[in-house]
N, C-alpha and C. Protein backbone atom coordinates (compact mmCIF):
# COMPACT_ATOMS: atom_id res chain seq x y z
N UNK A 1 -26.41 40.79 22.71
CA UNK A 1 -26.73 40.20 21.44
C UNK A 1 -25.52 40.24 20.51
N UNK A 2 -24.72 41.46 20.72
CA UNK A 2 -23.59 41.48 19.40
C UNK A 2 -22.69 40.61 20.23
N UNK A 3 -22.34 40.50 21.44
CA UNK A 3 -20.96 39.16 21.95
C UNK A 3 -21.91 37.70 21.28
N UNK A 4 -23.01 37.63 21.42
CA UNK A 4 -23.77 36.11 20.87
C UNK A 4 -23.40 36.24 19.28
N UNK A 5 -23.86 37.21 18.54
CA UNK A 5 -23.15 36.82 17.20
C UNK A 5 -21.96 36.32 17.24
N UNK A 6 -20.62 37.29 18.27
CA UNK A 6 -19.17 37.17 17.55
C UNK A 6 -19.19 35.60 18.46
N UNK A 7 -19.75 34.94 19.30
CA UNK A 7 -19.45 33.78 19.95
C UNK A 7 -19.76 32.59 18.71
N UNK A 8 -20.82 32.94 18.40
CA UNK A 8 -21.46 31.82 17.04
C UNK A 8 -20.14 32.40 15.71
N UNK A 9 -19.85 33.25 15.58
CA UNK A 9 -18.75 33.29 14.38
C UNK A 9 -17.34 33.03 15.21
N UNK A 10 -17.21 32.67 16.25
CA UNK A 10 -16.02 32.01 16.41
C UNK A 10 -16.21 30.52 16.55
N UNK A 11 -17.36 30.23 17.04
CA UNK A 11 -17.86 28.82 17.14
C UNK A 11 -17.40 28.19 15.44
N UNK A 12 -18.04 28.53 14.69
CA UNK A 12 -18.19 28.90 13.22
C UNK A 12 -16.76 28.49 12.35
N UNK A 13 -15.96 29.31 13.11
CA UNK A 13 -14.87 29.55 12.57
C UNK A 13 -14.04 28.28 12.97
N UNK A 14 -13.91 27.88 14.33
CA UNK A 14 -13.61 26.77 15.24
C UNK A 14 -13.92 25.77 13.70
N UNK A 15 -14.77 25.50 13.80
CA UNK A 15 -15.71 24.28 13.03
C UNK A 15 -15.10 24.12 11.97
N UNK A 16 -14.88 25.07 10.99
CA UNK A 16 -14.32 25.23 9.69
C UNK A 16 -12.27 25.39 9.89
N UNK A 17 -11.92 25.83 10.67
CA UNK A 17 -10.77 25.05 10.98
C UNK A 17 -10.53 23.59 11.16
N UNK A 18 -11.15 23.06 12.32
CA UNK A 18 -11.08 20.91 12.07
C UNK A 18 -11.40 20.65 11.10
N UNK A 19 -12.55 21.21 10.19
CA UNK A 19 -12.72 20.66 9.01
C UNK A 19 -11.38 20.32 8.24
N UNK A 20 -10.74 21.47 8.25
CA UNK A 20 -9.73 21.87 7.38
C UNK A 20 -8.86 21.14 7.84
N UNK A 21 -8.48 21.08 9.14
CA UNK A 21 -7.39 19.58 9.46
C UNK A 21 -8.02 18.70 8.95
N UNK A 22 -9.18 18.11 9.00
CA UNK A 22 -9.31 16.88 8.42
C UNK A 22 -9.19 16.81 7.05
N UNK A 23 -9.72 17.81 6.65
CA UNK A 23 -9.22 17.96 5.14
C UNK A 23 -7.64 17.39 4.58
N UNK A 24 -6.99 18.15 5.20
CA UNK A 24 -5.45 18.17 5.00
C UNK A 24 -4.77 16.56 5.59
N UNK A 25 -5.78 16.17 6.49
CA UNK A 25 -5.14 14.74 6.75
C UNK A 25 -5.43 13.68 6.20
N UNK A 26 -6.95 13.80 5.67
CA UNK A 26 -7.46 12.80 4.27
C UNK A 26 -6.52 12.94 3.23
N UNK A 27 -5.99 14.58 2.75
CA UNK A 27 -4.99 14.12 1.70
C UNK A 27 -4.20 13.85 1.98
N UNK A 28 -3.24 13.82 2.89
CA UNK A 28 -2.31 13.20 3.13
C UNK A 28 -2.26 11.81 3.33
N UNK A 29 -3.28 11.24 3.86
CA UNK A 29 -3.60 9.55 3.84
C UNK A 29 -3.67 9.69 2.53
N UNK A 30 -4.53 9.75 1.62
CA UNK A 30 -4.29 9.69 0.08
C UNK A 30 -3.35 9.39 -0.66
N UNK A 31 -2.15 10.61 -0.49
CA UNK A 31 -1.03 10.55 -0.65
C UNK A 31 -0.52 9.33 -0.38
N UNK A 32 -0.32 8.99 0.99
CA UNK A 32 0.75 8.12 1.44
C UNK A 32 -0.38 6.51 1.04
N UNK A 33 -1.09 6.57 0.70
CA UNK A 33 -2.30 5.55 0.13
C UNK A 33 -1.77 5.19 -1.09
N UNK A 34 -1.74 6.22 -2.05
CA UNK A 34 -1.03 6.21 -3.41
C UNK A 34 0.22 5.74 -3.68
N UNK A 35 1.14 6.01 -2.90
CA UNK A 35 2.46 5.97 -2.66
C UNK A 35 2.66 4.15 -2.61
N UNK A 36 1.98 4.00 -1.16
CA UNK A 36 1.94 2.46 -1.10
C UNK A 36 1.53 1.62 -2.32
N UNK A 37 0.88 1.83 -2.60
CA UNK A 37 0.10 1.72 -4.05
C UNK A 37 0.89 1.17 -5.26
N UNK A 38 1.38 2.42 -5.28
CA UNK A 38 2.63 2.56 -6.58
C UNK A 38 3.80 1.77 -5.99
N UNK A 39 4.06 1.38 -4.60
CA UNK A 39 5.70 0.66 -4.38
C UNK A 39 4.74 -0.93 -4.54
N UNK A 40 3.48 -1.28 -4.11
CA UNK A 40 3.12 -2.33 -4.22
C UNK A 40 3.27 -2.31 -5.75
N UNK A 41 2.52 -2.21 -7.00
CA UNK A 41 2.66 -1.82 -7.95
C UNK A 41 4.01 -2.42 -8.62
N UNK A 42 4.78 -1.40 -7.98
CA UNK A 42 6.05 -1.69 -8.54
C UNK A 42 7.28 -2.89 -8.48
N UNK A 43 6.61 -3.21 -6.92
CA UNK A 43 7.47 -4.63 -6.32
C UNK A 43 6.83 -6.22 -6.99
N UNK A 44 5.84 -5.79 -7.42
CA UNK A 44 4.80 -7.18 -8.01
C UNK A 44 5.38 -7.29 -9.46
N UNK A 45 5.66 -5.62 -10.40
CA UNK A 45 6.41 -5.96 -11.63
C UNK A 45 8.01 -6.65 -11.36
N UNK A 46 8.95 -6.25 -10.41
CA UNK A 46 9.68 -6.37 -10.01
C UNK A 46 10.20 -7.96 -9.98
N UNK A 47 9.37 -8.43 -9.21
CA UNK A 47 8.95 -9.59 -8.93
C UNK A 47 8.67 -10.83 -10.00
N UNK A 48 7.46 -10.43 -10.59
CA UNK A 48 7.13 -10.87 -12.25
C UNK A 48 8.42 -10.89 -13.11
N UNK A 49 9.17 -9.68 -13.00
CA UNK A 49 10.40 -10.07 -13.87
C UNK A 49 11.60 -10.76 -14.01
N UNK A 50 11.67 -10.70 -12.33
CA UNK A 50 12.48 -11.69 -11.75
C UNK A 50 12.34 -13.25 -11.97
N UNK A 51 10.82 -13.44 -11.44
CA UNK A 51 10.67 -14.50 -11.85
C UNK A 51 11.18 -15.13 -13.11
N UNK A 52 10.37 -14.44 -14.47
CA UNK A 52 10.86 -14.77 -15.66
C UNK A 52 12.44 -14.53 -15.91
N UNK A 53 13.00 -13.95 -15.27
CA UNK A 53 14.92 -14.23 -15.47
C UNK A 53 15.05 -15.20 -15.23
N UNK A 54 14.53 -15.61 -13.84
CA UNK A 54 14.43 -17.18 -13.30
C UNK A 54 14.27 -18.56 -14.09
N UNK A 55 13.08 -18.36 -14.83
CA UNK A 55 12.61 -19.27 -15.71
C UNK A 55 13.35 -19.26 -16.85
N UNK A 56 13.92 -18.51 -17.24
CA UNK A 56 14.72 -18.56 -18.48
C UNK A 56 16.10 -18.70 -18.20
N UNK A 57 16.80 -18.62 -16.90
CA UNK A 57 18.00 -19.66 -16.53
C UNK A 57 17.58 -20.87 -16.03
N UNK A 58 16.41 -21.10 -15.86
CA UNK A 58 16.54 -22.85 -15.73
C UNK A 58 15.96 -23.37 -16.92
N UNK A 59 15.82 -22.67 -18.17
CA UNK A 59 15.85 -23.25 -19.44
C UNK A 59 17.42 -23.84 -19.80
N UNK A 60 18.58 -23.02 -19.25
CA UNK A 60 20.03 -23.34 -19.50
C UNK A 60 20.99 -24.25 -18.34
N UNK A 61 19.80 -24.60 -17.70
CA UNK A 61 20.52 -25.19 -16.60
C UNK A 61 20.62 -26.84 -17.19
N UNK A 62 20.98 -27.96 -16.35
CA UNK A 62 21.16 -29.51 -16.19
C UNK A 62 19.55 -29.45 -16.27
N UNK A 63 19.24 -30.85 -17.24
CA UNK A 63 17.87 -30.83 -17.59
C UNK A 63 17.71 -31.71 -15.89
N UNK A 64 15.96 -30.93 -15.66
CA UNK A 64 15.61 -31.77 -14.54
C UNK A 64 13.93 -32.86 -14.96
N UNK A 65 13.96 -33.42 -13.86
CA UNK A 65 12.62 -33.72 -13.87
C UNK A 65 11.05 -32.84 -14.20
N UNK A 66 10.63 -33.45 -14.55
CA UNK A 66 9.21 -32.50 -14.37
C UNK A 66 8.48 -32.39 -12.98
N UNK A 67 8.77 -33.03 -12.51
CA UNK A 67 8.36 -33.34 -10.80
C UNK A 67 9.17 -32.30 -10.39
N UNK A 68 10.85 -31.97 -10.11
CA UNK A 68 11.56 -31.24 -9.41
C UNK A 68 10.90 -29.63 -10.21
N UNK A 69 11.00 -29.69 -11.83
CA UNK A 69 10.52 -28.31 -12.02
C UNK A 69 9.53 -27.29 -11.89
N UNK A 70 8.53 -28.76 -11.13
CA UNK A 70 7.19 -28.46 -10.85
C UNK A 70 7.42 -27.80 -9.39
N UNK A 71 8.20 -28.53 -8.38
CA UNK A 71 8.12 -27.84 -7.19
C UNK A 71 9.63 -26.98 -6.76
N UNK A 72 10.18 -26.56 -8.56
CA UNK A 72 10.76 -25.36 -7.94
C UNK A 72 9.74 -24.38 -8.52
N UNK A 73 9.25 -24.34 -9.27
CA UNK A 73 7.71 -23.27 -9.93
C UNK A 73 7.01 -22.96 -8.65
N UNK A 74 6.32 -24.03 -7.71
CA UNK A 74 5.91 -24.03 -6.88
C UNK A 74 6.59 -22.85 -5.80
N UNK A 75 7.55 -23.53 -5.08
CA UNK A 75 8.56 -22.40 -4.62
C UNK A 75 8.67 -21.04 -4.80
N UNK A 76 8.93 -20.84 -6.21
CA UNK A 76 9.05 -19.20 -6.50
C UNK A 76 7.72 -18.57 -6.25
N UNK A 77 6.46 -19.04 -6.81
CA UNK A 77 5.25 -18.58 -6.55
C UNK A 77 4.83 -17.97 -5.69
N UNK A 78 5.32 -19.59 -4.43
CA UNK A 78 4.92 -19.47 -2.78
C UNK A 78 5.97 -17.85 -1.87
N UNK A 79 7.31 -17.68 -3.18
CA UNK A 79 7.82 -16.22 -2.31
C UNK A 79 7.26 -15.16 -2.77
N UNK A 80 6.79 -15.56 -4.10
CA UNK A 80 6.60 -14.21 -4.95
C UNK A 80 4.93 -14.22 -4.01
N UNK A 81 4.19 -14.55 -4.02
CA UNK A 81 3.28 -14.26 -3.13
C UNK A 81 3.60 -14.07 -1.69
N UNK A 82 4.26 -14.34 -1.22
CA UNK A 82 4.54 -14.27 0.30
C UNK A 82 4.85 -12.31 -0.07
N UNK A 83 6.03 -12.22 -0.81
CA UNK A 83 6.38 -10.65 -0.93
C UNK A 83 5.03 -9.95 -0.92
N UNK A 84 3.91 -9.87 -2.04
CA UNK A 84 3.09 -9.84 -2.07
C UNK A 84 2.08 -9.36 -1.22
N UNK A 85 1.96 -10.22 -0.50
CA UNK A 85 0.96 -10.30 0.82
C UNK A 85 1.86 -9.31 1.97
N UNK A 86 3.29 -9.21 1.97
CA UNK A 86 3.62 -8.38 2.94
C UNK A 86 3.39 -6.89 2.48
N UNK A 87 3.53 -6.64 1.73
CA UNK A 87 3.28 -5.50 0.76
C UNK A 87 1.92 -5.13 0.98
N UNK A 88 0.93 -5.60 0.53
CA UNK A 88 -0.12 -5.54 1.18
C UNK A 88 -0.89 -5.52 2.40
N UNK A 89 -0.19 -5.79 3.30
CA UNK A 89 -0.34 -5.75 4.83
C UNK A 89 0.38 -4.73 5.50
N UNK A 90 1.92 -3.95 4.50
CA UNK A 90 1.93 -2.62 5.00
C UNK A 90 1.36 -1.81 4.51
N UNK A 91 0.78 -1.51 2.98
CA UNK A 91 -0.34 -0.85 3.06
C UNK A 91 -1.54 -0.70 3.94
N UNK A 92 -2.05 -2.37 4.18
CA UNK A 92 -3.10 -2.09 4.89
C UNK A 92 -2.77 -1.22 6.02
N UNK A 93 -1.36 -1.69 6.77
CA UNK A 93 -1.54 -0.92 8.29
C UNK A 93 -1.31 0.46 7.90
N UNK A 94 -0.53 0.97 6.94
CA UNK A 94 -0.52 2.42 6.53
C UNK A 94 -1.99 3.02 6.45
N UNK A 95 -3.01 2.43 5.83
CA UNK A 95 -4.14 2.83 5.48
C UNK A 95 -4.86 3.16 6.92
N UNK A 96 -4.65 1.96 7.96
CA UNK A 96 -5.31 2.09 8.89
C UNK A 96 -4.94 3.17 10.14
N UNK A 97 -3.15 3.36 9.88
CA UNK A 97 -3.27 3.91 11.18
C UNK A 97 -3.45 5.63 10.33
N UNK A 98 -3.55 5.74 9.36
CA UNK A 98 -4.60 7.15 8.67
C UNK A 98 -5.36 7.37 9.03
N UNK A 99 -6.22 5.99 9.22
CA UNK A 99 -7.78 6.58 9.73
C UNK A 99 -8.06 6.19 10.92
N UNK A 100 -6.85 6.09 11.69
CA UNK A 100 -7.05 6.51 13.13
C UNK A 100 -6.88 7.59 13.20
N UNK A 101 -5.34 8.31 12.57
CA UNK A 101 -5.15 9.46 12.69
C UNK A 101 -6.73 10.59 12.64
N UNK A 102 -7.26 10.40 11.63
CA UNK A 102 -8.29 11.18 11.40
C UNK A 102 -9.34 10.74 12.33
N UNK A 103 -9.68 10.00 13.43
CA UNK A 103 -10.83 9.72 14.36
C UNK A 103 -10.38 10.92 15.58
């Protein structure tokens, strides 16, 4: 009877250790969740500001059409979203291969 207790308090103990890895690996996905987060975050202001430098040297440039200024607007959009979306797709895979890690 007393080896069946100490077997169930190591069982016990077992249990509350993985917990505790998983514990420690949720925060760490967190972490590196956040992280992505904040560089996405930061590359979209980045981006936004760029743009507007952009727009305010082709206020000083050779006047153009409204047609050509329309599809260089177009243009910048189509990168500034393209950046965007990649940014977001390494988060996503960051996010995901976390929660493989933790399966």
């Amino acid at each position: 009877m007393l080896e069946d207790t100490k077997s169930q308090g190591r069982g016990i103990a077992e249990l509350g250790s993985g917990f505790n890895n998983k514990r420690k690996t949720a925060a760490s996905a967190a972490r590196i969740m956040d992280e992505q987060r904040r560089i996405a975050c930061a590359e979209t202001g980045r981006l936004t500001k760029d743009s507007g430098k952009q727009k305010e040297s082709f206020k000083f440039k050779l006047p153009i059409s409204s047609y050509e200024a329309a599809d260089v607007r177009a243009e910048e959009v189509r990168v500034i979203e393209a950046r965007i979306k990649a940014t977001a797709q390494k988060e996503a895979a960051a996010v995901k291969e976390k929660q493989q890690s933790l399966s």
